[in-house]
N, C-alpha and C. Protein backbone atom coordinates (compact mmCIF):
# COMPACT_ATOMS: atom_id res chain seq x y z
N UNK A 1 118.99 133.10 86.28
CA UNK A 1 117.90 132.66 85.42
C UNK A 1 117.73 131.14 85.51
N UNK A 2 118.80 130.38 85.41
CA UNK A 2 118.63 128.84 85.60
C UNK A 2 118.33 128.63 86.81
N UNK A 3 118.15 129.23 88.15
CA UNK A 3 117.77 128.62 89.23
C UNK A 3 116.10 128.86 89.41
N UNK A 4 115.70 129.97 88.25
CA UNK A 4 113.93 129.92 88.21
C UNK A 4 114.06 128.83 87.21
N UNK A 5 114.18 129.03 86.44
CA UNK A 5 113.93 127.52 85.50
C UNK A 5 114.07 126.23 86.05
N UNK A 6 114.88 125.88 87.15
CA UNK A 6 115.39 124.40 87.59
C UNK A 6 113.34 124.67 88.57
N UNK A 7 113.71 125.68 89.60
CA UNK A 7 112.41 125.89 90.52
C UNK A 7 111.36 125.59 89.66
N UNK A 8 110.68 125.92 88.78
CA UNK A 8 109.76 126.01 87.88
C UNK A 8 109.37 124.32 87.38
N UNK A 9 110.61 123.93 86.96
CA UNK A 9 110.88 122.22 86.55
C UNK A 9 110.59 121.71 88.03
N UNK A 10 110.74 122.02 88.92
CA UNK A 10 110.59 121.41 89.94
C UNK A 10 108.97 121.49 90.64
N UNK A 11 108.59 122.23 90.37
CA UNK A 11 107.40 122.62 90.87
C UNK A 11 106.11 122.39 90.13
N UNK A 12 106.25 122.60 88.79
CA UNK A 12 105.28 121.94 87.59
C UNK A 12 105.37 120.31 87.20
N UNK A 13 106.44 120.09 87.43
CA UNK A 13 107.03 118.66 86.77
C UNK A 13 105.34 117.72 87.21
N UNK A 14 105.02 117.51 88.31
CA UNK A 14 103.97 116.87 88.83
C UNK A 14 102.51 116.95 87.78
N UNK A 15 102.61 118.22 87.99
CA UNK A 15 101.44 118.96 86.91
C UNK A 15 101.37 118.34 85.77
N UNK A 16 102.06 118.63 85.42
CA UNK A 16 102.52 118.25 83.73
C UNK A 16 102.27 116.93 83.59
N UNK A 17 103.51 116.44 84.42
CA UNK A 17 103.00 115.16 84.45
C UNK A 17 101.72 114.29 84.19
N UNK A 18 100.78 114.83 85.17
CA UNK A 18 100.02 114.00 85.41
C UNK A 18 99.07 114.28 84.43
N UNK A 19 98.44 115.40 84.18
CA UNK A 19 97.90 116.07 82.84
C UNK A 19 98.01 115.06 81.99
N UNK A 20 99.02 114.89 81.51
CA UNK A 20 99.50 114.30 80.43
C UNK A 20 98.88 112.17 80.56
N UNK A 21 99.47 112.33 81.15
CA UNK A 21 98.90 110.61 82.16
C UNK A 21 97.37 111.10 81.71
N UNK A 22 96.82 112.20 82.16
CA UNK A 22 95.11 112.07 82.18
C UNK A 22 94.70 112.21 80.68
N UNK A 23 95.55 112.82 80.30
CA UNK A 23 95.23 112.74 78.59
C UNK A 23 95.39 111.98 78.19
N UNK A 24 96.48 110.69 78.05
CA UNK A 24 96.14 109.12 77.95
C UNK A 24 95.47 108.55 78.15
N UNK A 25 94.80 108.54 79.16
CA UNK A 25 94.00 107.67 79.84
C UNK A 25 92.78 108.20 79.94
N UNK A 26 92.06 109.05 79.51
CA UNK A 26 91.00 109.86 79.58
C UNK A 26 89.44 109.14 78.61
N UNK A 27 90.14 108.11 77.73
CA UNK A 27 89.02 107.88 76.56
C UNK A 27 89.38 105.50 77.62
N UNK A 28 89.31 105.75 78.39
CA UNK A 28 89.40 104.35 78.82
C UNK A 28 88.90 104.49 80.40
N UNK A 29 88.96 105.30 80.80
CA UNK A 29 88.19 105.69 81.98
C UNK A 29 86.89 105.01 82.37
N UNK A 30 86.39 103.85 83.02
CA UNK A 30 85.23 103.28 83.29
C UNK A 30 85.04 103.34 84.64
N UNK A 31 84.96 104.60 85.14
CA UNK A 31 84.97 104.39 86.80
C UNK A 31 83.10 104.02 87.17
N UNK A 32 82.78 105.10 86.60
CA UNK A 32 80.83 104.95 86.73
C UNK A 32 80.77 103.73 86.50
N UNK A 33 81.44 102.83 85.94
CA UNK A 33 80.38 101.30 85.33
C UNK A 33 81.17 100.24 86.71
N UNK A 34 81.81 100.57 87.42
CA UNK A 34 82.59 99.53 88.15
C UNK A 34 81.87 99.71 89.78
N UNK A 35 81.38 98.41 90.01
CA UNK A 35 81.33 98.25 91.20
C UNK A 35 82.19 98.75 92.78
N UNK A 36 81.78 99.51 92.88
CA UNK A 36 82.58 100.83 94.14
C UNK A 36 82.21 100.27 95.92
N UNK A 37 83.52 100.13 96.13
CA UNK A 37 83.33 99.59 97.81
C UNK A 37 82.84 101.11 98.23
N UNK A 38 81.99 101.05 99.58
CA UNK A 38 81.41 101.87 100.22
C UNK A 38 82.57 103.23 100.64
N UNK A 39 81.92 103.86 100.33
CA UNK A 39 82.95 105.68 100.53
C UNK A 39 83.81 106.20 99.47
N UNK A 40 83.15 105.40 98.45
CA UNK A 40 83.70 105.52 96.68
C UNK A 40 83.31 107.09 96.69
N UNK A 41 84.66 107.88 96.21
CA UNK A 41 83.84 109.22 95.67
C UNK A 41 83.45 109.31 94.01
N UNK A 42 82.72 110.48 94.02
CA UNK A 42 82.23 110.59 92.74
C UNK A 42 83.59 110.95 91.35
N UNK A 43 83.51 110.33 90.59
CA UNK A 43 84.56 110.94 89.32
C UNK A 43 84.86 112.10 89.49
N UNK A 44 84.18 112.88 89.61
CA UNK A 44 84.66 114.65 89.73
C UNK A 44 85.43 114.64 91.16
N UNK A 45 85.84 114.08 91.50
CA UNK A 45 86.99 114.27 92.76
C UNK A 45 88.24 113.88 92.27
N UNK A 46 88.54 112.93 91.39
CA UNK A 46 89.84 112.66 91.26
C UNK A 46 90.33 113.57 90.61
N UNK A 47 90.03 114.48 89.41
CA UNK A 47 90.96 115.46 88.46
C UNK A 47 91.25 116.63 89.99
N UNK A 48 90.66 116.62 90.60
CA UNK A 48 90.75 118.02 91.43
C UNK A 48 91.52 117.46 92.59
N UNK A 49 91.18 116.21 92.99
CA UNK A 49 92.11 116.00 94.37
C UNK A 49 93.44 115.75 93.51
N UNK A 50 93.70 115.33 92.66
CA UNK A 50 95.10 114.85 91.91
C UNK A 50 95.77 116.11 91.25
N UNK A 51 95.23 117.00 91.14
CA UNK A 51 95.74 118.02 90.56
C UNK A 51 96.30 118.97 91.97
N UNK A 52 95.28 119.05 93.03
CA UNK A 52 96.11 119.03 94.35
C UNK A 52 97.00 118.93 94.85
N UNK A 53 97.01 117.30 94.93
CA UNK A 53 98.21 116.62 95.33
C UNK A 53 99.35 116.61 94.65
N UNK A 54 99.03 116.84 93.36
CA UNK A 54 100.58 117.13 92.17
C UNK A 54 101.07 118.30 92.44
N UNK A 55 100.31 119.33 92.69
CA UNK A 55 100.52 120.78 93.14
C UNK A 55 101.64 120.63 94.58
N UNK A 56 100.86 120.09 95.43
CA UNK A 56 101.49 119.91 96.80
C UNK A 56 103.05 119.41 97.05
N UNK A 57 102.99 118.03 95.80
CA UNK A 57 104.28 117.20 95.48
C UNK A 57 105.39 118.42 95.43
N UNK A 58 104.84 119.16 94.59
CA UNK A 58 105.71 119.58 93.57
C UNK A 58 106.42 121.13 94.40
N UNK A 59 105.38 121.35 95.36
CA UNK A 59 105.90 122.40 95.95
C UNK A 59 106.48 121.92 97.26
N UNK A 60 106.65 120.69 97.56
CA UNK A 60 107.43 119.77 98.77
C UNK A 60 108.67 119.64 98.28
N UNK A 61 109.44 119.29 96.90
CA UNK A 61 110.15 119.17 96.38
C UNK A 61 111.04 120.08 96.17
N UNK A 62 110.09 121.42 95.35
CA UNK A 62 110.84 122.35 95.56
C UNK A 62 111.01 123.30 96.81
N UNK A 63 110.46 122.99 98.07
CA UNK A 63 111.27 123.71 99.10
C UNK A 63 112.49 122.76 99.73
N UNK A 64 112.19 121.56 99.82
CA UNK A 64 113.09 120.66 99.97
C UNK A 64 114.55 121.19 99.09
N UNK A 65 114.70 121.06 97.88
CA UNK A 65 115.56 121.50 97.23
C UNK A 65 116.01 123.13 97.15
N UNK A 66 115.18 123.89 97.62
CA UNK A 66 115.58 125.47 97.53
C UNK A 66 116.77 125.49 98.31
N UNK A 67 117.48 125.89 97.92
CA UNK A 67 119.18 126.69 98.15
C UNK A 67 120.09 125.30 99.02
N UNK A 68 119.85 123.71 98.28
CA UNK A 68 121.00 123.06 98.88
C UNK A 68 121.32 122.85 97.66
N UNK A 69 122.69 122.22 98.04
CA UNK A 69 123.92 122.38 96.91
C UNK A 69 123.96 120.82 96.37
N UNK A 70 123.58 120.41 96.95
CA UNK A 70 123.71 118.65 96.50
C UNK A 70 122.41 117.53 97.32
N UNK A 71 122.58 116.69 96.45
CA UNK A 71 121.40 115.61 96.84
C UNK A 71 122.01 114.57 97.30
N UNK A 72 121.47 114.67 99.53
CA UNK A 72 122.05 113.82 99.80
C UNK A 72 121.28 112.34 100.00
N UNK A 73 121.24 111.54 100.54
CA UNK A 73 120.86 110.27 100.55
C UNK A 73 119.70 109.80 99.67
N UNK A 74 120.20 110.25 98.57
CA UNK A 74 119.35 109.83 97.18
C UNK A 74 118.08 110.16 97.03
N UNK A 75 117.29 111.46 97.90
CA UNK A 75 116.20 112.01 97.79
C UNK A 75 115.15 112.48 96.17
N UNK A 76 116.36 113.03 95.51
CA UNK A 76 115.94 112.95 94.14
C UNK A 76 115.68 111.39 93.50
N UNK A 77 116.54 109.87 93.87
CA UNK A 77 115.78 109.05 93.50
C UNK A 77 114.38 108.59 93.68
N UNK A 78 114.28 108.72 95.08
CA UNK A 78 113.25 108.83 95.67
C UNK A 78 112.05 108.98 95.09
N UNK A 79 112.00 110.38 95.15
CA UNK A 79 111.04 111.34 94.24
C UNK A 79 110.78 110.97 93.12
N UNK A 80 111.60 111.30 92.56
CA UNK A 80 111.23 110.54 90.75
C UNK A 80 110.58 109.26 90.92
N UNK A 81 111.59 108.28 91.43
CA UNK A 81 110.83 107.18 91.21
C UNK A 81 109.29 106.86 92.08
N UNK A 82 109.13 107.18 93.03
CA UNK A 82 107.72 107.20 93.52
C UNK A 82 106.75 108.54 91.97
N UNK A 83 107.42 109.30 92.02
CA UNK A 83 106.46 109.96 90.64
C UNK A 83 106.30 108.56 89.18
N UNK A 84 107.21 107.78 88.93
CA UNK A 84 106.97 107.41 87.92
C UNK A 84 106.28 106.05 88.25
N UNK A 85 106.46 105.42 89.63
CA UNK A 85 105.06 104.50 89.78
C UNK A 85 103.77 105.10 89.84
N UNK A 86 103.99 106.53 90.17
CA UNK A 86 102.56 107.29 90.38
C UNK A 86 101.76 107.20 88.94
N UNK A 87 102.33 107.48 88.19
CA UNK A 87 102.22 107.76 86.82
C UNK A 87 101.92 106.67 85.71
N UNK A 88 102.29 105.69 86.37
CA UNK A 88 101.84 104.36 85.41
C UNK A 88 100.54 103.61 85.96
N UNK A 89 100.16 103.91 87.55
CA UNK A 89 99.53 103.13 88.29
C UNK A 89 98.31 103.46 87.55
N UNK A 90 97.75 104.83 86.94
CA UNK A 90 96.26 104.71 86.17
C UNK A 90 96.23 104.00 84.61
N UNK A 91 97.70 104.04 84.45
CA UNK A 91 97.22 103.07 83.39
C UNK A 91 97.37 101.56 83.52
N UNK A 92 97.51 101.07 84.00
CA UNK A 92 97.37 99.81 84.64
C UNK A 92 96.40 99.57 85.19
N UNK A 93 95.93 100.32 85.69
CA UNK A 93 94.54 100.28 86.48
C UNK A 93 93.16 100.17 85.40
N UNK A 94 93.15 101.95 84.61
CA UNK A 94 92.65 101.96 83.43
C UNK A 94 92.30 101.52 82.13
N UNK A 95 93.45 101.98 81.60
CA UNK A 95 94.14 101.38 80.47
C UNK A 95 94.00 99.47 80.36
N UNK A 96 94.69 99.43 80.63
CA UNK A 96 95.42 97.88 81.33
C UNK A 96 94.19 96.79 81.81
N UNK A 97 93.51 97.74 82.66
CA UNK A 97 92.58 97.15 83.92
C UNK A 97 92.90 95.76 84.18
N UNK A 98 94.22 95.81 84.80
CA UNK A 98 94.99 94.82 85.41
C UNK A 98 94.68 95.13 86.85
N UNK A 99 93.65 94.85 87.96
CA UNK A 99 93.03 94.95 88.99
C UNK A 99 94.13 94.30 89.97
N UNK A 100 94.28 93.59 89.67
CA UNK A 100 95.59 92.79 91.15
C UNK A 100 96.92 93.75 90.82
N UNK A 101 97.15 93.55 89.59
CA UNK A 101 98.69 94.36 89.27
C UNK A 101 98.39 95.85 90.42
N UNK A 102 97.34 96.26 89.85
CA UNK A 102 97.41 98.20 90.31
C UNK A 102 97.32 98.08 92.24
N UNK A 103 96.74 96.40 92.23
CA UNK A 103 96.89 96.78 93.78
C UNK A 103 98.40 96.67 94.93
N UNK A 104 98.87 95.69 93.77
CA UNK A 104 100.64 95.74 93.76
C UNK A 104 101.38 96.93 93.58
N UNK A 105 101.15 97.59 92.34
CA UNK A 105 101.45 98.47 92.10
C UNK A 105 101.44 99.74 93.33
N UNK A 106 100.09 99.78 93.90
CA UNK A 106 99.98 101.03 94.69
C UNK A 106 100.58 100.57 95.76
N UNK A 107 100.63 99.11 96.14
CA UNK A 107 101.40 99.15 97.30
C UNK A 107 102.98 99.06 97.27
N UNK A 108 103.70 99.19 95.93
CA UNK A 108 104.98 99.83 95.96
C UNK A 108 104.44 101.21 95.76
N UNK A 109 103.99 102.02 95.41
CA UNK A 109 103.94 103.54 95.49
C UNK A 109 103.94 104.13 97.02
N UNK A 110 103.48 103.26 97.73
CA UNK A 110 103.49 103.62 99.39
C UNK A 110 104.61 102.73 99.95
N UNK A 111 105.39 102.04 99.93
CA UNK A 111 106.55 101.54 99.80
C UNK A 111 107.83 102.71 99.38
N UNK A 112 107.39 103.28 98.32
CA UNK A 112 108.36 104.36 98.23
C UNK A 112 107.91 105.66 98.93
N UNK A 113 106.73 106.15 98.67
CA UNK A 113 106.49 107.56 99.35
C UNK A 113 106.52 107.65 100.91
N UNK A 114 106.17 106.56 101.73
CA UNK A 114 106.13 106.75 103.15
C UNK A 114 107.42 107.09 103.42
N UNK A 115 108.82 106.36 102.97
CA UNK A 115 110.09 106.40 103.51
C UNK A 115 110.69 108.10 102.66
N UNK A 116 109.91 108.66 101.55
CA UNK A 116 110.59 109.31 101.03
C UNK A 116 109.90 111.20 102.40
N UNK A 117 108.71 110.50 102.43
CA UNK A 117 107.85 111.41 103.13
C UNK A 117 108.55 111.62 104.56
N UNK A 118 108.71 110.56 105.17
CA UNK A 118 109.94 110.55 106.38
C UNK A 118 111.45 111.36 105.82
N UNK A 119 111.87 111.19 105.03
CA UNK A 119 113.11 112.07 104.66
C UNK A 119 113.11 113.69 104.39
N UNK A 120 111.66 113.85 103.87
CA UNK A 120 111.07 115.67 103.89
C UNK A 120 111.29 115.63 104.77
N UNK A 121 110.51 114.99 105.69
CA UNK A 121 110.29 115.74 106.81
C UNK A 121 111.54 116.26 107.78
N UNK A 122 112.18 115.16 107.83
CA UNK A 122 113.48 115.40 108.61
C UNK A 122 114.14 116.45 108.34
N UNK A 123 114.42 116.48 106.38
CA UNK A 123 114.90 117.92 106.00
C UNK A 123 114.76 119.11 105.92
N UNK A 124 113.67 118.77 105.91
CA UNK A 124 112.78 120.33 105.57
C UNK A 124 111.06 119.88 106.46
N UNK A 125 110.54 120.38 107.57
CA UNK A 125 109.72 120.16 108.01
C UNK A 125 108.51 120.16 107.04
N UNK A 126 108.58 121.31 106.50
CA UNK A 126 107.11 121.99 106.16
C UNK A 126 106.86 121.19 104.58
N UNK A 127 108.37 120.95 103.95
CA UNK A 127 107.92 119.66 102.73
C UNK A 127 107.40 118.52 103.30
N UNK A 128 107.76 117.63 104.30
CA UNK A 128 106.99 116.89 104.56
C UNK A 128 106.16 117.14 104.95
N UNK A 129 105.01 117.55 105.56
CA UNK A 129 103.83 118.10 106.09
C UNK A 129 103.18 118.55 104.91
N UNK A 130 103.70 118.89 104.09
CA UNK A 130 102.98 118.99 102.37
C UNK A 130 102.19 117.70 101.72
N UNK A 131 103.24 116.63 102.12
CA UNK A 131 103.72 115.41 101.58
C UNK A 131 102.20 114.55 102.59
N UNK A 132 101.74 115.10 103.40
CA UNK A 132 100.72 114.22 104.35
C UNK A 132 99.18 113.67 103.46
N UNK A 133 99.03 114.55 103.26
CA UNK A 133 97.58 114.66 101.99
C UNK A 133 98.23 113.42 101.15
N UNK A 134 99.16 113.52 100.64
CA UNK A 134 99.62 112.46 99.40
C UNK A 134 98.94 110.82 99.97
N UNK A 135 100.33 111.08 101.11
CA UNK A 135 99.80 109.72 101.44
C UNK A 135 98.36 109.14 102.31
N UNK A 136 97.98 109.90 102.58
CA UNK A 136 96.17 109.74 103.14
C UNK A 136 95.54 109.06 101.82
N UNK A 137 95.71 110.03 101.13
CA UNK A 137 95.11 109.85 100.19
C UNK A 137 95.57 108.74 99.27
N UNK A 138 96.62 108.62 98.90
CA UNK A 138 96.94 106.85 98.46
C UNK A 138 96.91 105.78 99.30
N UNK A 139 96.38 106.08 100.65
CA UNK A 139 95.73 104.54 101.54
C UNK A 139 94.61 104.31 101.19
N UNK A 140 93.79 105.49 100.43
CA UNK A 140 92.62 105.71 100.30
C UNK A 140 92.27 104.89 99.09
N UNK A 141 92.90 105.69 98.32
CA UNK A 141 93.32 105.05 96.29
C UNK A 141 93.66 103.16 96.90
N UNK A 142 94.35 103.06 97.53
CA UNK A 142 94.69 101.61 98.03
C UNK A 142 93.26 100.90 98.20
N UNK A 143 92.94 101.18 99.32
CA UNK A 143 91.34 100.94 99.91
C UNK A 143 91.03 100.84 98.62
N UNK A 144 90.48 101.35 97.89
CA UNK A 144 89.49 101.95 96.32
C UNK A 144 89.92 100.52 95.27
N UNK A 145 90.87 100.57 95.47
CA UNK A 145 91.37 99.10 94.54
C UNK A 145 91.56 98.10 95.27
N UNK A 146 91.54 97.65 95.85
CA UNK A 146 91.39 96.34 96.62
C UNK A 146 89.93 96.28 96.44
N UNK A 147 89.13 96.96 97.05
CA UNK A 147 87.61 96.99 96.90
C UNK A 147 87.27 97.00 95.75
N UNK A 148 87.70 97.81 94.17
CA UNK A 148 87.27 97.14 92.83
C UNK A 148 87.80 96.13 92.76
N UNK A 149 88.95 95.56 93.21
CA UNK A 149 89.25 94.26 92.34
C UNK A 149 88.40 93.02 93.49
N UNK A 150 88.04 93.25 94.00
CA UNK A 150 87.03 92.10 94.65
C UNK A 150 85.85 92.55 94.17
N UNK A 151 85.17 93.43 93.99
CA UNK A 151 83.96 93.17 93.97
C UNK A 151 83.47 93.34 92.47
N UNK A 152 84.59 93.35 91.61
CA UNK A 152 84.59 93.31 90.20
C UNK A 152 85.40 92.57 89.39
């Protein structure tokens, strides 16, 4: 029974997560009013690509972790901690609208996920290859803030 429950924690944790982040940050949200570098998508892409990508995280993690006995070269730090820069970066962004910070910010979030994304992979192929979308897509989120904080 505790090894569906740990799987379950492992696989939602992202979800939840971020949900929760969007429920904070949901009544501070000014994306429509901000000046958008060219290939800006529309608001209705982020709840769905992020809910995606939390999905994806979360099921990289847990195949990564399915049936080993210990965590070797600190992969669980890894993880977490790239989740908990993930997790503060909209409110800083949002919240905050600290425009230089979030572009710092995202560039430690790819600072941690590229090297953690190289370690799926090695371990477990098919978690990293999960893990690809993530980071596309936070060069992208990168791009997106550099371009608001200049042209706003």
């Amino acid at each position: 029974m505790k090894k569906y429950v740990v799987g379950a924690f492992r696989l939602f944790l992202p979800i939840i997560l971020g949900s929760f982040v969007g429920f904070i940050i949901k009544d501070f949200i000014d994306y429509n009013m901000l000046v958008k570098p060219a290939f800006s998508p529309s608001s209705v892409v982020f709840p769905i690509a992020w809910t995606l990508l939390y999905l994806l995280m979360g099921i990289s993690y847990f195949l990564l972790k399915q049936n080993k006995k210990e965590d070797t070269e600190n992969e669980s730090f890894l993880y977490y901690a790239q989740l908990f820069v993930n997790l503060v970066w909209p409110i800083i962004f949002f919240v905050l609208k600290w425009y230089f910070t979030s572009i710092v910010w995202i560039l430690l979030l790819l600072v941690l996920v590229i090297p953690m994304v190289l370690h799926f992979y090695e371990k477990n192929k098919s978690a990293g290859i999960l893990m690809i979308p993530y980071v596309l897509w936070l060069l992208f989120a990168a791009y997106l803030t550099i371009g608001i904080f200049i042209l706003n």
